[in-house]
PDB file of N, CA and C in Angstrom:
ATOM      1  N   UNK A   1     -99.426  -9.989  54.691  1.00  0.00           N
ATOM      2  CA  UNK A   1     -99.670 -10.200  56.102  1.00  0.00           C
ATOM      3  C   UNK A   1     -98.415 -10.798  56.719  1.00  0.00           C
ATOM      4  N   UNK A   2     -97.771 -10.372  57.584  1.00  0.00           N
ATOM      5  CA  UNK A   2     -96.773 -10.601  57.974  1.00  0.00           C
ATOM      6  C   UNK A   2     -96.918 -11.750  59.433  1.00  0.00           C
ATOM      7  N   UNK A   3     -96.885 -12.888  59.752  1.00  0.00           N
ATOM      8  CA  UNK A   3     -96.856 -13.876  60.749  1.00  0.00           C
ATOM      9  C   UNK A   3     -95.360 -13.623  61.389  1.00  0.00           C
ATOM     10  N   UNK A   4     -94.929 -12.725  62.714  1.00  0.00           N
ATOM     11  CA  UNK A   4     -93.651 -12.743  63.269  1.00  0.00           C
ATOM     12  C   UNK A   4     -94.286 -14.055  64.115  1.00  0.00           C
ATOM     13  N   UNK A   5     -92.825 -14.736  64.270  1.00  0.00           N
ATOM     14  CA  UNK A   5     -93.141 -15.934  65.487  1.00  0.00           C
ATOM     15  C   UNK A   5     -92.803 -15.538  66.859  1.00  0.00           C
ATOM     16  N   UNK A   6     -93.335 -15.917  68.003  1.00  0.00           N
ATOM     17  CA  UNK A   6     -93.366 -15.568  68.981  1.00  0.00           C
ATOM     18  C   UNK A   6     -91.531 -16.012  69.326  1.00  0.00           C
ATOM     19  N   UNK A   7     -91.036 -15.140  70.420  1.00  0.00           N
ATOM     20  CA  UNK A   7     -89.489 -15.275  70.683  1.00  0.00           C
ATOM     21  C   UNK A   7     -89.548 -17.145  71.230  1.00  0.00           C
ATOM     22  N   UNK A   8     -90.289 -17.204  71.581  1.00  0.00           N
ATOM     23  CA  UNK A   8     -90.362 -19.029  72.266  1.00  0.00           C
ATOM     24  C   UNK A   8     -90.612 -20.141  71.562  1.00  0.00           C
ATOM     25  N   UNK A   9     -90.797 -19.309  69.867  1.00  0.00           N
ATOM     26  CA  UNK A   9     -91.037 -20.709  69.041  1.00  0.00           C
ATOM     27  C   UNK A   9     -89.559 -20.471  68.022  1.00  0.00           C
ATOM     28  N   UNK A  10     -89.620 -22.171  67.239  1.00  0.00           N
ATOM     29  CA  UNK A  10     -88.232 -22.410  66.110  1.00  0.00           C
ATOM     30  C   UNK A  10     -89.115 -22.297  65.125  1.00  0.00           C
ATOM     31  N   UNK A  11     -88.738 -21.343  64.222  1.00  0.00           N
ATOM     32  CA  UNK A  11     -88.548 -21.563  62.977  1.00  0.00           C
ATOM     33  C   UNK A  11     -88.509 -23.330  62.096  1.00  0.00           C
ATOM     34  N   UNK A  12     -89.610 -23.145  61.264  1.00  0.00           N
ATOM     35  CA  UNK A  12     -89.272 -24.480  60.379  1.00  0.00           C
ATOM     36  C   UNK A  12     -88.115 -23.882  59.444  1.00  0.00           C
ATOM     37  N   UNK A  13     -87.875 -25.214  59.147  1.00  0.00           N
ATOM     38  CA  UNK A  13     -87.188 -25.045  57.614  1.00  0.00           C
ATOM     39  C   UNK A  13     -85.833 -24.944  57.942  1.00  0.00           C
ATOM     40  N   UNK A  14     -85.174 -25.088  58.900  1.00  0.00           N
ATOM     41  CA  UNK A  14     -83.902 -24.849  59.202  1.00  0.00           C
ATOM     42  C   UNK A  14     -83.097 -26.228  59.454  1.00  0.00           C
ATOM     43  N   UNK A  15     -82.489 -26.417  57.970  1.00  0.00           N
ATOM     44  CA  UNK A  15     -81.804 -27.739  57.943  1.00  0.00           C
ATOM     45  C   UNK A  15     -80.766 -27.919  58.226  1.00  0.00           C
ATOM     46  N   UNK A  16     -80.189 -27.116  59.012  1.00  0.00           N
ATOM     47  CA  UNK A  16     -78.342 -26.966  59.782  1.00  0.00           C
ATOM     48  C   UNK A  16     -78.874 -28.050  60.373  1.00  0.00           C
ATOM     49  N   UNK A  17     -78.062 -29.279  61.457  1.00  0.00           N
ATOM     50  CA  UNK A  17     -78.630 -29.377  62.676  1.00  0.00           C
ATOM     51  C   UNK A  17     -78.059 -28.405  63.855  1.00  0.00           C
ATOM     52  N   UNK A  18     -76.639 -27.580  63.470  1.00  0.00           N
ATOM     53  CA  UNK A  18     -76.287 -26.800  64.796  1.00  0.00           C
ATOM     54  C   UNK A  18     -77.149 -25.425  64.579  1.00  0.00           C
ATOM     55  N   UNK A  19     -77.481 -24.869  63.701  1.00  0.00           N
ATOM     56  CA  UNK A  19     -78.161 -23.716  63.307  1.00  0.00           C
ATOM     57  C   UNK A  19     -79.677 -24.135  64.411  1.00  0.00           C
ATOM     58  N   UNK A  20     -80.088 -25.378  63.753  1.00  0.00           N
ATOM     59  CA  UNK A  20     -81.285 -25.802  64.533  1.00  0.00           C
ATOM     60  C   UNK A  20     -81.181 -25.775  65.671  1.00  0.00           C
ATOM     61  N   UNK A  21     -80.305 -26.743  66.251  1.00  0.00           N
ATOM     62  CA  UNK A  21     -79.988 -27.110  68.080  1.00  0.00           C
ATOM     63  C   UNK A  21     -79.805 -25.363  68.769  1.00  0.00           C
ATOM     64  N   UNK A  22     -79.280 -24.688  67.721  1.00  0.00           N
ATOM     65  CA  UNK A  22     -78.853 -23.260  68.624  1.00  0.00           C
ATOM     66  C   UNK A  22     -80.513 -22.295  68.527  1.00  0.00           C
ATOM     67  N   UNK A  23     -81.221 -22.452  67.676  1.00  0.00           N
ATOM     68  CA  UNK A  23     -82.468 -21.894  68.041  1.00  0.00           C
ATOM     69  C   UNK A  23     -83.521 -22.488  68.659  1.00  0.00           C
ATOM     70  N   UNK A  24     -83.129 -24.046  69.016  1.00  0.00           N
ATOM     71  CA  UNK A  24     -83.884 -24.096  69.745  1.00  0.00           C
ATOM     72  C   UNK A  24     -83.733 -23.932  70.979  1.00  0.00           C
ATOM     73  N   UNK A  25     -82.474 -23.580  71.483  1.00  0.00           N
ATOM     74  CA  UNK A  25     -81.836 -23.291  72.906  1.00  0.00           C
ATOM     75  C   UNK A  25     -82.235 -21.390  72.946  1.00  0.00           C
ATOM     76  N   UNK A  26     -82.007 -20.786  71.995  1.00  0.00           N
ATOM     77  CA  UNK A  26     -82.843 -19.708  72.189  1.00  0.00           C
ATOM     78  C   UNK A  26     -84.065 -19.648  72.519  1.00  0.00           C
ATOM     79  N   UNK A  27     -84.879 -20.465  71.775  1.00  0.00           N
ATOM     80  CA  UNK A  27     -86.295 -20.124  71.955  1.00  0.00           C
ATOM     81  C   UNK A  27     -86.653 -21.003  73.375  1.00  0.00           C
ATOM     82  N   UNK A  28     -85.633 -21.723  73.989  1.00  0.00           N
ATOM     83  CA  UNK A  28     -86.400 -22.678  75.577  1.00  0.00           C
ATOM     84  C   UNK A  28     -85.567 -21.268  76.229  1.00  0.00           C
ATOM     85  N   UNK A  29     -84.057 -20.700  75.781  1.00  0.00           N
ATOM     86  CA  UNK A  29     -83.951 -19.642  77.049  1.00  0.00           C
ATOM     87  C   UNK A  29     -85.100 -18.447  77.137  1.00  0.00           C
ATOM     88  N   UNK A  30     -85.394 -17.926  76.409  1.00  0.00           N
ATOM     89  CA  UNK A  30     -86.645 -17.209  76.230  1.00  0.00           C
ATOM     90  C   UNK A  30     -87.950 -17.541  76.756  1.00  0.00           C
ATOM     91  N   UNK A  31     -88.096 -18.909  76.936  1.00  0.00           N
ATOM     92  CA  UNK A  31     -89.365 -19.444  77.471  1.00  0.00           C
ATOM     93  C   UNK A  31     -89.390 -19.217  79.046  1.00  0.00           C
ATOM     94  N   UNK A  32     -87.984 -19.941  79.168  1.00  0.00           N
ATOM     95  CA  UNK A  32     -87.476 -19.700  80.788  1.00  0.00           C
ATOM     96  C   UNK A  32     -87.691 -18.392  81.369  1.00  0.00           C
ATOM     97  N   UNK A  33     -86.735 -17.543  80.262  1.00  0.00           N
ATOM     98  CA  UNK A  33     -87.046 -16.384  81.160  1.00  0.00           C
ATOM     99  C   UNK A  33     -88.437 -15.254  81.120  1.00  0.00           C
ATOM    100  N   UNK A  34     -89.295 -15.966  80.090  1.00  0.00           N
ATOM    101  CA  UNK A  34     -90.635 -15.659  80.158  1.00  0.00           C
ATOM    102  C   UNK A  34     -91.218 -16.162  81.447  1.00  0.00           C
ATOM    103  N   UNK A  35     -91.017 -17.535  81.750  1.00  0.00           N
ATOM    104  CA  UNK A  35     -91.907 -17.977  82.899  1.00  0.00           C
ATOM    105  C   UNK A  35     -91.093 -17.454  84.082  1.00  0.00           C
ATOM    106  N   UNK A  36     -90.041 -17.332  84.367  1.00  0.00           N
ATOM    107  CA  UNK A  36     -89.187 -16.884  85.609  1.00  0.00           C
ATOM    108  C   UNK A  36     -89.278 -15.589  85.910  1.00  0.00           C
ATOM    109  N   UNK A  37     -89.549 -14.937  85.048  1.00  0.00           N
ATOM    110  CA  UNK A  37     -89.575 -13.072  85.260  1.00  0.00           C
ATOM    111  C   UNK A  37     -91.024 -12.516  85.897  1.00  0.00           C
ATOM    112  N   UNK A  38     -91.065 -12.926  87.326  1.00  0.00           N
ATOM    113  CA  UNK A  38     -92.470 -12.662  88.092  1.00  0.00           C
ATOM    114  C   UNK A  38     -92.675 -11.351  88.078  1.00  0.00           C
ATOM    115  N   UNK A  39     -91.923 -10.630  88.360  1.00  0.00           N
ATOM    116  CA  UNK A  39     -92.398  -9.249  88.026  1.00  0.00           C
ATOM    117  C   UNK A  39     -93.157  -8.887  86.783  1.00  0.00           C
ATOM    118  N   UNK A  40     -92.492  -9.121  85.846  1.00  0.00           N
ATOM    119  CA  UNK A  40     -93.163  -9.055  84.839  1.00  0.00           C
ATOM    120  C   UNK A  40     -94.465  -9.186  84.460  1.00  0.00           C
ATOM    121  N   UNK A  41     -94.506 -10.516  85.402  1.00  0.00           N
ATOM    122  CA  UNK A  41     -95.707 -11.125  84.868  1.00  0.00           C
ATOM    123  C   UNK A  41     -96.625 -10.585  85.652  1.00  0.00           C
ATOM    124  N   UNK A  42     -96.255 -10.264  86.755  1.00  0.00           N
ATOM    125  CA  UNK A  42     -97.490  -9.640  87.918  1.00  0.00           C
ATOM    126  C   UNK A  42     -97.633  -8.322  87.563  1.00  0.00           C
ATOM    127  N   UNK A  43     -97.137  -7.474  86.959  1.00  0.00           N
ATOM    128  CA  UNK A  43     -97.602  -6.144  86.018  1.00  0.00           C
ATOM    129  C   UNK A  43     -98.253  -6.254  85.074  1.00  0.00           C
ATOM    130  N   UNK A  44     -98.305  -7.255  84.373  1.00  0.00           N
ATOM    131  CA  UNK A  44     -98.970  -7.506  82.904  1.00  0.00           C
ATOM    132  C   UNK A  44    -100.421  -8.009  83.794  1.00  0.00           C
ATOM    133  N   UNK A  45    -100.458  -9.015  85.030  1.00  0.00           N
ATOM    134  CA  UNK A  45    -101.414  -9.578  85.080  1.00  0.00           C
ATOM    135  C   UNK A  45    -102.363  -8.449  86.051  1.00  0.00           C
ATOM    136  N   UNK A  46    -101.418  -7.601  86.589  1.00  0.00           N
ATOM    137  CA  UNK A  46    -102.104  -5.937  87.451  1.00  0.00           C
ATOM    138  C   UNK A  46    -102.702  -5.214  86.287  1.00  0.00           C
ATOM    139  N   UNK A  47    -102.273  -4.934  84.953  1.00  0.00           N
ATOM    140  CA  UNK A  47    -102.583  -4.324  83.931  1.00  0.00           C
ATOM    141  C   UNK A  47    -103.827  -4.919  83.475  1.00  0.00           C
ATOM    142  N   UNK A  48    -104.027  -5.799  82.994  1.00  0.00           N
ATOM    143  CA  UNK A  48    -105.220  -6.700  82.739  1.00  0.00           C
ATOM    144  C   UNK A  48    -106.100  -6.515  83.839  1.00  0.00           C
ATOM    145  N   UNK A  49    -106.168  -6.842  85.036  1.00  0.00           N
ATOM    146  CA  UNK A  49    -107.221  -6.566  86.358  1.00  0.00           C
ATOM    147  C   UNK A  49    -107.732  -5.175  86.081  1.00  0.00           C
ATOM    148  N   UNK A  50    -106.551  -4.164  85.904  1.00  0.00           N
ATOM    149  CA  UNK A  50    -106.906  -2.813  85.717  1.00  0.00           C
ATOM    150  C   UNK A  50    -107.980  -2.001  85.016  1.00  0.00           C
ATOM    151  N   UNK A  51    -107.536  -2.998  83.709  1.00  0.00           N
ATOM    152  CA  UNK A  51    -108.458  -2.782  82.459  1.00  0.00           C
ATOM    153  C   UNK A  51    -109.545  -3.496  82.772  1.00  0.00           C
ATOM    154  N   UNK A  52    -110.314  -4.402  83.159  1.00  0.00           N
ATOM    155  CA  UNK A  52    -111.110  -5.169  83.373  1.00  0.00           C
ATOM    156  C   UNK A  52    -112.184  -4.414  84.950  1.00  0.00           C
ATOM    157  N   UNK A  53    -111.375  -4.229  85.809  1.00  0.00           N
ATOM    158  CA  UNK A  53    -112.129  -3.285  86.435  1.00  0.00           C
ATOM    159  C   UNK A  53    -112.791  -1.950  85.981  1.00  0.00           C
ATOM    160  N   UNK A  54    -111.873  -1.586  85.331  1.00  0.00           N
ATOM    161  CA  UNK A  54    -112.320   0.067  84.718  1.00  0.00           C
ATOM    162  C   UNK A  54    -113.531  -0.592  83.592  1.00  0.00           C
ATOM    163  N   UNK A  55    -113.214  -1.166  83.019  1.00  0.00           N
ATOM    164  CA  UNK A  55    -114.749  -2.014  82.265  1.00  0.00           C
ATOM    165  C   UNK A  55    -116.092  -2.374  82.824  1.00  0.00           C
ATOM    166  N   UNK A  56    -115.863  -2.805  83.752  1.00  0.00           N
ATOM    167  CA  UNK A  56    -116.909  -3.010  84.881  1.00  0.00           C
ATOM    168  C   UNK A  56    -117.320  -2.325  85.420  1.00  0.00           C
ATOM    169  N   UNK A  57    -116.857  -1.282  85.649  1.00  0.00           N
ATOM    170  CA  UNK A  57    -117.318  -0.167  86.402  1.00  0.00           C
ATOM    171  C   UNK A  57    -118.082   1.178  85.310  1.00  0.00           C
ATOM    172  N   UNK A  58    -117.191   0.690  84.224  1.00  0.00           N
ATOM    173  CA  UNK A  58    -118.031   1.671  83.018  1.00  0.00           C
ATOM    174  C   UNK A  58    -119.372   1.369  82.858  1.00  0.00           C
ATOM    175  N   UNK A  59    -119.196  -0.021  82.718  1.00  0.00           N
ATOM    176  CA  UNK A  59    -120.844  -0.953  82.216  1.00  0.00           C
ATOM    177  C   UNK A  59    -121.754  -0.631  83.655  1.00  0.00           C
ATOM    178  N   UNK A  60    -121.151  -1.379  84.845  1.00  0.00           N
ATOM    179  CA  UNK A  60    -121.878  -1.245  85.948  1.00  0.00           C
ATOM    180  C   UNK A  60    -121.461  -0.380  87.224  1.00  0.00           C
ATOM    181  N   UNK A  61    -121.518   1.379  87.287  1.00  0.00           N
ATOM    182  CA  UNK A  61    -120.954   1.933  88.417  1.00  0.00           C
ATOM    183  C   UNK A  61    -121.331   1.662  89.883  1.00  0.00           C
ATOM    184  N   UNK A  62    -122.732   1.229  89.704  1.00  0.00           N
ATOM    185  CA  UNK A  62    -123.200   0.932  91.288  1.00  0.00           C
ATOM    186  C   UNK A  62    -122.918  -0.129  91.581  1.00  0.00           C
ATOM    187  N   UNK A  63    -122.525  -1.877  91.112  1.00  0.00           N
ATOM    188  CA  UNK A  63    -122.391  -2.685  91.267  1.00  0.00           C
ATOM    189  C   UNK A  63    -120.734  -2.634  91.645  1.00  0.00           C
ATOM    190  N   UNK A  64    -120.020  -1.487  90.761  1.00  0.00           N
ATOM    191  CA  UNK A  64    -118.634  -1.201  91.052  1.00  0.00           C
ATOM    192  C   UNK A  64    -118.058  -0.601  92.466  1.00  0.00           C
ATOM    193  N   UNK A  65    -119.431  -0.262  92.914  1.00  0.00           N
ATOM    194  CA  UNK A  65    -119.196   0.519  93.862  1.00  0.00           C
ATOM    195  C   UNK A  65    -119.398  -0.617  94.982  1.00  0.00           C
ATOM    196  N   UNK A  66    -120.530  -1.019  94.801  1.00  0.00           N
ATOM    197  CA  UNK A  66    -120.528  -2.186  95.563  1.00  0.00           C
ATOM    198  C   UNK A  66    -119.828  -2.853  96.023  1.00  0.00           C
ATOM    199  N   UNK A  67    -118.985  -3.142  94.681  1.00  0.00           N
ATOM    200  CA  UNK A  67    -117.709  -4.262  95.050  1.00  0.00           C
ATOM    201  C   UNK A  67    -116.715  -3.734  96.047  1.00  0.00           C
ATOM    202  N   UNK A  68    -116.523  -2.196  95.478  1.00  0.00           N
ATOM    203  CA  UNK A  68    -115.565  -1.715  96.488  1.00  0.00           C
ATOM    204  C   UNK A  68    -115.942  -1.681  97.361  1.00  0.00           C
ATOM    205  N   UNK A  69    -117.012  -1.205  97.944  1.00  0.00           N
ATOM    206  CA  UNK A  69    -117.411  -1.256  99.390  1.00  0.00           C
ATOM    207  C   UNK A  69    -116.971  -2.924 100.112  1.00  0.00           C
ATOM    208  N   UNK A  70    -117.539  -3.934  99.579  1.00  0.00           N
ATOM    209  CA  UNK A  70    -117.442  -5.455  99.759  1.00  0.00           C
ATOM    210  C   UNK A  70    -115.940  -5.522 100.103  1.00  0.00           C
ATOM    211  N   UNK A  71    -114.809  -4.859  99.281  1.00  0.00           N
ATOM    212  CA  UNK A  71    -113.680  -5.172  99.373  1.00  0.00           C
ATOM    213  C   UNK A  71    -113.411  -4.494 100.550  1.00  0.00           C
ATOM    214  N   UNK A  72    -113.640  -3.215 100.773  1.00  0.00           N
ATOM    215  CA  UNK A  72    -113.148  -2.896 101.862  1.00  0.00           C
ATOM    216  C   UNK A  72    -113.599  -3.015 103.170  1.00  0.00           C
ATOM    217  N   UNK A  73    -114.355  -4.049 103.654  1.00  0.00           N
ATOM    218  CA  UNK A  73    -115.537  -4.837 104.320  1.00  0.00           C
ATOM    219  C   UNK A  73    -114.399  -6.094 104.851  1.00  0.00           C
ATOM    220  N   UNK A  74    -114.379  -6.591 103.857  1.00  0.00           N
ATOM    221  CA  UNK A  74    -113.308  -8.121 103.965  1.00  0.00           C
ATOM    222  C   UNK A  74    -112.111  -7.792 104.610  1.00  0.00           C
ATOM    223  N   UNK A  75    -111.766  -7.077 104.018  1.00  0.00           N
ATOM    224  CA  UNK A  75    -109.791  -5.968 104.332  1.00  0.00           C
ATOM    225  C   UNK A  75    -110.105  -5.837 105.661  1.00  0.00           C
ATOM    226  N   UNK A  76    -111.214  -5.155 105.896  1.00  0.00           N
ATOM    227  CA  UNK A  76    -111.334  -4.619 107.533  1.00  0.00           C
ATOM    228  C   UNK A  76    -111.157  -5.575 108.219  1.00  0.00           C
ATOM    229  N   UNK A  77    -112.406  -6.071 107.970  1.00  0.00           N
ATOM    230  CA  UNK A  77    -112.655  -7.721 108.501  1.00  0.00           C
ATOM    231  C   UNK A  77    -111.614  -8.929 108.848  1.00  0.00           C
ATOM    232  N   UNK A  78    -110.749  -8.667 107.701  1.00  0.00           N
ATOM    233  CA  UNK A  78    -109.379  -9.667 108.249  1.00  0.00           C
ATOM    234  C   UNK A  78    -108.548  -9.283 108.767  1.00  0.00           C
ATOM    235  N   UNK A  79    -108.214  -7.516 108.762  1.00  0.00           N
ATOM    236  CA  UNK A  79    -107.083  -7.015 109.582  1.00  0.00           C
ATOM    237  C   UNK A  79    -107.644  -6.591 111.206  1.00  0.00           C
ATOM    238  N   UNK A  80    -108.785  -6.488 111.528  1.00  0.00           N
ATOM    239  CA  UNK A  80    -109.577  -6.540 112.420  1.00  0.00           C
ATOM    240  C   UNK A  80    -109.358  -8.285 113.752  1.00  0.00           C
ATOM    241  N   UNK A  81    -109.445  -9.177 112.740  1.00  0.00           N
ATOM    242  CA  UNK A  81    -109.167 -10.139 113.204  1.00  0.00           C
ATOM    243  C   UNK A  81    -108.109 -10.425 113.592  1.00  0.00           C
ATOM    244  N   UNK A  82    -107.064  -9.994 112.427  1.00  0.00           N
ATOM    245  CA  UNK A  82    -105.479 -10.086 112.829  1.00  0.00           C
ATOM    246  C   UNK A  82    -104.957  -9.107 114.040  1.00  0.00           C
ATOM    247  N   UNK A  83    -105.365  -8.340 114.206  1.00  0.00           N
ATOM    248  CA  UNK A  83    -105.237  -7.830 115.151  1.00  0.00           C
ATOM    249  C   UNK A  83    -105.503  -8.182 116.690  1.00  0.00           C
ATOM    250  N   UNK A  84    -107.193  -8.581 116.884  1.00  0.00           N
ATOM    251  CA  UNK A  84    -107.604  -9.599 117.752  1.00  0.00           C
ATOM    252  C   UNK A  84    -106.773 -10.293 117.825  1.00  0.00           C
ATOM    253  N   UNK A  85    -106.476 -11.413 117.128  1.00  0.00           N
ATOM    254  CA  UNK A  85    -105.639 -12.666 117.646  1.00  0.00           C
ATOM    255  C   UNK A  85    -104.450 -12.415 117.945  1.00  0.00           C
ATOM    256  N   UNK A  86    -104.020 -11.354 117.591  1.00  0.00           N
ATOM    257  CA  UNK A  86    -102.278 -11.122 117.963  1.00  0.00           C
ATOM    258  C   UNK A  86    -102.335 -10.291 119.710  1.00  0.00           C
ATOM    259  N   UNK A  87    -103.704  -9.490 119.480  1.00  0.00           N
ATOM    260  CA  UNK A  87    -102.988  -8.792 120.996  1.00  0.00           C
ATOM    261  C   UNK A  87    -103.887  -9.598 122.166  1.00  0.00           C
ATOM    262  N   UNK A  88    -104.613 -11.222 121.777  1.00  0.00           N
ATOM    263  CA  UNK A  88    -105.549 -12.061 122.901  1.00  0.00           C
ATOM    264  C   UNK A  88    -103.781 -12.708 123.127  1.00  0.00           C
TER     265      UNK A  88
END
């Protein structure tokens, strides 16, 4: 069974201290640019919604439908308003 470590963690067992100090500056730049890369993350977190809707809608189509209807109810509803208040 093979355990790879995630790019954001150090390795034990590494008794250099510069060998050490330099992976652990890898694994915080990696963290960084894990948390800084919004795109990224807002595709992974669109991907997940994706899958999770299409689930919901497998299990429950009329309730799916529902929702959509609901959603596009609200959408109206607030661009409806935005509109009102911009041309009063």
């Amino acid at each position: 069974m093979s355990s790879e470590l995630p790019r954001t963690a150090v390795p034990f067992g590494i008794a250099d201290p510069v060998e050490r100090a330099r992976a652990e500056l890898k694994a915080a730049l990696h963290a960084i640019e894990e948390k800084a890369n919004v795109p990224k993350r807002a595709a992974k977190a669109t991907e997940r919604a994706t899958v999770s809707a299409r689930q919901f809608a497998d299990r429950n189509p009329t309730g799916a439908a529902a929702a959509a209807v609901g959603v596009a109810l609200a959408v109206g509803l607030v661009v409806w308003g935005a509109v009102r208040l911009y041309t009063r």
